[in-house]
N, C-alpha and C. Protein backbone atom coordinates (compact mmCIF):
# COMPACT_ATOMS: atom_id res chain seq x y z
N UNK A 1 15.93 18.67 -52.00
CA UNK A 1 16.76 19.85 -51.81
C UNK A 1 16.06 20.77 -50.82
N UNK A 2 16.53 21.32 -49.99
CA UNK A 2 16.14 22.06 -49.05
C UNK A 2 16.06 23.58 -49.45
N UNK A 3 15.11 23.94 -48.82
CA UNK A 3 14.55 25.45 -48.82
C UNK A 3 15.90 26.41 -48.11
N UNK A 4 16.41 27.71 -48.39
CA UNK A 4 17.30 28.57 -47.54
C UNK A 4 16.15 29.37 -46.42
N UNK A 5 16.69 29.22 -45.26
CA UNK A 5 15.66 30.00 -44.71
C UNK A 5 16.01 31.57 -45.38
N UNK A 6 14.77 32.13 -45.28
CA UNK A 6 14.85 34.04 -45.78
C UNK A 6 14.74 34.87 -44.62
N UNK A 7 15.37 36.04 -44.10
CA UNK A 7 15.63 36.83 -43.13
C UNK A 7 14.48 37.50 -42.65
N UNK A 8 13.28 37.17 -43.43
CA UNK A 8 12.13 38.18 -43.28
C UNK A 8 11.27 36.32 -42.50
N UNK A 9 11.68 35.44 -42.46
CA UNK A 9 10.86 34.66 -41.66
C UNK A 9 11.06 33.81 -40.20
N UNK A 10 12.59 34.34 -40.15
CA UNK A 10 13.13 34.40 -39.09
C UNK A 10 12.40 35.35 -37.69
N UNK A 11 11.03 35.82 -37.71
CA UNK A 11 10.26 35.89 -36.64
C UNK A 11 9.49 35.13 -35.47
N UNK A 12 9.46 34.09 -36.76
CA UNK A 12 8.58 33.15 -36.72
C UNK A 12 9.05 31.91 -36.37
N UNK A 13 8.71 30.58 -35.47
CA UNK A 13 9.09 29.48 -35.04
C UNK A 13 8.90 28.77 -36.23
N UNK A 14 9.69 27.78 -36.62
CA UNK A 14 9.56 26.84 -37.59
C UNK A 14 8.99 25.69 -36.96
N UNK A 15 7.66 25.06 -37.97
CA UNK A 15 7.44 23.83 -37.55
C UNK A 15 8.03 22.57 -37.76
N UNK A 16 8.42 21.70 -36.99
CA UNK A 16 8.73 20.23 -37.18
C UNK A 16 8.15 19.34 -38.31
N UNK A 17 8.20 17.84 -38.31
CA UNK A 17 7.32 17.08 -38.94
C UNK A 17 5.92 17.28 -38.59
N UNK A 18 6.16 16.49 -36.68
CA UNK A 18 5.06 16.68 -36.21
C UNK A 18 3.94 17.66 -36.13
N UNK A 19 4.40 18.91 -35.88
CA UNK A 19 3.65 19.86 -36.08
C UNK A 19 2.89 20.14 -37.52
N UNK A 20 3.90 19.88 -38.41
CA UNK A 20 2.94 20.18 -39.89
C UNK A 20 2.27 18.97 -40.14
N UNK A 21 2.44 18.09 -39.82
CA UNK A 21 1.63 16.67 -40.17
C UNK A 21 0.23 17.34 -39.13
N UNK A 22 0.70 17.83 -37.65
CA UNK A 22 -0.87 18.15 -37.22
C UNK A 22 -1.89 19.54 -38.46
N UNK A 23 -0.84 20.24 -38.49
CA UNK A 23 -1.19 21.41 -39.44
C UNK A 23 -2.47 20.96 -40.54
N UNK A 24 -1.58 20.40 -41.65
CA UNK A 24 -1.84 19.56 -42.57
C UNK A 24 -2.71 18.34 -42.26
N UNK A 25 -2.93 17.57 -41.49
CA UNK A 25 -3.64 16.54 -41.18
C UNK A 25 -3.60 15.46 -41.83
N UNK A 26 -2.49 15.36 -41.78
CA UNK A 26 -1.86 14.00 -42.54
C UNK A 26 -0.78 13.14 -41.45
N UNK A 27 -0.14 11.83 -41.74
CA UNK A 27 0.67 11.40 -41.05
C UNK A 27 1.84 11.73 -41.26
N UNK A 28 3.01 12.09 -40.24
CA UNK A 28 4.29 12.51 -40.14
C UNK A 28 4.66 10.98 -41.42
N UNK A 29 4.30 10.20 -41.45
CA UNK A 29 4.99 9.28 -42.06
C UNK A 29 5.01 9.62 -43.58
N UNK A 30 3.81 10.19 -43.53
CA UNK A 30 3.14 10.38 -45.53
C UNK A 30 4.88 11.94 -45.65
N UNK A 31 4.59 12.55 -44.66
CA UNK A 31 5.40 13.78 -44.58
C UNK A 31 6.58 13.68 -45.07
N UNK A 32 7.11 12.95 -44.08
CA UNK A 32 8.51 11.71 -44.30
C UNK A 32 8.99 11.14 -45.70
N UNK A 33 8.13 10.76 -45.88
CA UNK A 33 7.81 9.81 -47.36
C UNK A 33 8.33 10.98 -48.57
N UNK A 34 7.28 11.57 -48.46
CA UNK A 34 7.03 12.54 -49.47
C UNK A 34 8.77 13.60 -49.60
N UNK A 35 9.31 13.95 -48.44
CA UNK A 35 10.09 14.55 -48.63
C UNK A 35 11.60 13.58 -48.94
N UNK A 36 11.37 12.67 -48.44
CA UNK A 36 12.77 11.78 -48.97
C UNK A 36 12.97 11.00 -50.29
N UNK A 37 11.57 11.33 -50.70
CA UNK A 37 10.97 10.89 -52.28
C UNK A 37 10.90 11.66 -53.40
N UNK A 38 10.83 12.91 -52.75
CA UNK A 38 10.70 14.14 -53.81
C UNK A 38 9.55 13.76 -54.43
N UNK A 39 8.49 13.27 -54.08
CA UNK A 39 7.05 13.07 -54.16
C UNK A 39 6.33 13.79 -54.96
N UNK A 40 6.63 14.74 -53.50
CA UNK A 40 5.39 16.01 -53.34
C UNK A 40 6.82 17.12 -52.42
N UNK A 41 6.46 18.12 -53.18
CA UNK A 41 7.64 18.90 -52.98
C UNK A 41 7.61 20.32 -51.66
N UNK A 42 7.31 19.83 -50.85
CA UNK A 42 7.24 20.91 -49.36
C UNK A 42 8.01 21.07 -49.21
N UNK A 43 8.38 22.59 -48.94
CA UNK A 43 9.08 23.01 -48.97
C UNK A 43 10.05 23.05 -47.13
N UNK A 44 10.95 22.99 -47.35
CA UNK A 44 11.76 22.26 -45.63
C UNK A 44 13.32 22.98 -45.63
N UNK A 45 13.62 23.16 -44.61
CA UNK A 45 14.59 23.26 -44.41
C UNK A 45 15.62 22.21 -43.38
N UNK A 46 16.97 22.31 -43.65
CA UNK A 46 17.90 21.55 -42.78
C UNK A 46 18.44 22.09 -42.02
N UNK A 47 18.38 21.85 -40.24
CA UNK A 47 19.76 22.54 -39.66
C UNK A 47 20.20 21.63 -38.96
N UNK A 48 21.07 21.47 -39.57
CA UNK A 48 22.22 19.56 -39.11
C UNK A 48 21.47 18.69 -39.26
N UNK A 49 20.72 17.77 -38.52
CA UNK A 49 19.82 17.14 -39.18
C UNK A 49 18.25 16.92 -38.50
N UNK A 50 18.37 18.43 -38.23
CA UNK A 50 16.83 18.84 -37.89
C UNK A 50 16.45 19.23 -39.41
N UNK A 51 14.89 18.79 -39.49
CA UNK A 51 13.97 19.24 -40.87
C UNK A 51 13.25 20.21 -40.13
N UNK A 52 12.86 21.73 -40.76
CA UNK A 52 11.76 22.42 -40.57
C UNK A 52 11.00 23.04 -41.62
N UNK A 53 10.27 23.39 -41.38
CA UNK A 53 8.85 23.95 -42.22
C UNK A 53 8.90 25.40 -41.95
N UNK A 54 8.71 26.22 -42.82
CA UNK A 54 8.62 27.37 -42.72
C UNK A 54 6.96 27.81 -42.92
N UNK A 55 5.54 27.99 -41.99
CA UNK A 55 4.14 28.48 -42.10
C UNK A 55 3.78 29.07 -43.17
N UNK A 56 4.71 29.94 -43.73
CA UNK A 56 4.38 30.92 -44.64
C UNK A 56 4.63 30.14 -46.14
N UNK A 57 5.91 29.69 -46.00
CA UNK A 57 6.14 28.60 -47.30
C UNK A 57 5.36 27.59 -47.25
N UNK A 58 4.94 27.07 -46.21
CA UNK A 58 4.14 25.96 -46.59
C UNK A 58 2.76 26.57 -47.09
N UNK A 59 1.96 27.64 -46.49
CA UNK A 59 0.76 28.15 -46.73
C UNK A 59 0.82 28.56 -48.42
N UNK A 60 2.26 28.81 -48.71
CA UNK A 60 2.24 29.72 -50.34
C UNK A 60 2.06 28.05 -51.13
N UNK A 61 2.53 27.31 -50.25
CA UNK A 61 2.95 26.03 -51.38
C UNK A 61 1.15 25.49 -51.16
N UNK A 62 1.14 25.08 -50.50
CA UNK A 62 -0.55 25.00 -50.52
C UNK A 62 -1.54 26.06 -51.52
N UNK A 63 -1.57 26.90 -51.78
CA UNK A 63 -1.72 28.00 -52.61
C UNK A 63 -1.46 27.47 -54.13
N UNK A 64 -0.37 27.24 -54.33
CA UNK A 64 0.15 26.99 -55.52
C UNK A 64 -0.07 25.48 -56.25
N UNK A 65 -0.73 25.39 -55.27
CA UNK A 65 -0.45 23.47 -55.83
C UNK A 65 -2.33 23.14 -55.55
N UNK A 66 -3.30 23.69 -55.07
CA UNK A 66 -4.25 23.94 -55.10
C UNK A 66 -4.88 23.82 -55.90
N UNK A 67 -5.43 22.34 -56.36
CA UNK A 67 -6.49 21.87 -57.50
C UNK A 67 -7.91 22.42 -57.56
N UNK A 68 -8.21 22.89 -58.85
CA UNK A 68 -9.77 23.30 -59.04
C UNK A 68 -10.64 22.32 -59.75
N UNK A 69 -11.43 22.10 -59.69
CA UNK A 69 -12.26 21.34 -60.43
C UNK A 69 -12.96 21.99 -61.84
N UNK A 70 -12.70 21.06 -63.12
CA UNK A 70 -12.60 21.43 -63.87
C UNK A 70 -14.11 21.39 -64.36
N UNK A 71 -15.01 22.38 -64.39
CA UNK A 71 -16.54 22.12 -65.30
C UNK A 71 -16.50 21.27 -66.43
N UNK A 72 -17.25 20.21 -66.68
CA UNK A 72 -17.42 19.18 -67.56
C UNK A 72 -18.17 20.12 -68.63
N UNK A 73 -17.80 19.92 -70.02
CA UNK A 73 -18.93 20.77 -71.03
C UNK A 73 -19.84 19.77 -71.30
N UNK A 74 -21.32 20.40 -71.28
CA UNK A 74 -22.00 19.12 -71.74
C UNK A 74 -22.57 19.11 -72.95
């Protein structure tokens, strides 16, 4: 399901696959994957059948999904 773009991020250029796969440093393919899989849930938008990335949503979703390592008790 796709993200609505919000009026407050409309400043800003949206990135492509390509671009967030460079962002992210992963392959456009894992990108691909992940979003037609509902995988891993990045957040994207549709316009006709362009996909984009919104910087700020992706940076919050990175944020949120951000594993800590858990101290072992010994």
């Amino acid at each position: 399901m796709s993200t609505p773009i919000k009026p407050s991020n409309l400043n800003q250029p949206l990135m492509d696959t390509a671009m967030l796969a460079t962002f992210l440093n992963i392959p456009k393919s894992t990108i691909s994957k992940w979003r037609s899989t509902g995988e891993v849930n990045i957040p994207f938008s549709k316009i006709g059948n362009a996909v984009r990335y919104d910087l700020d949503e992706v940076k919050q979703w990175l944020k949120d999904n951000t594993q800590h390592k858990i101290k072992e008790e010994a």
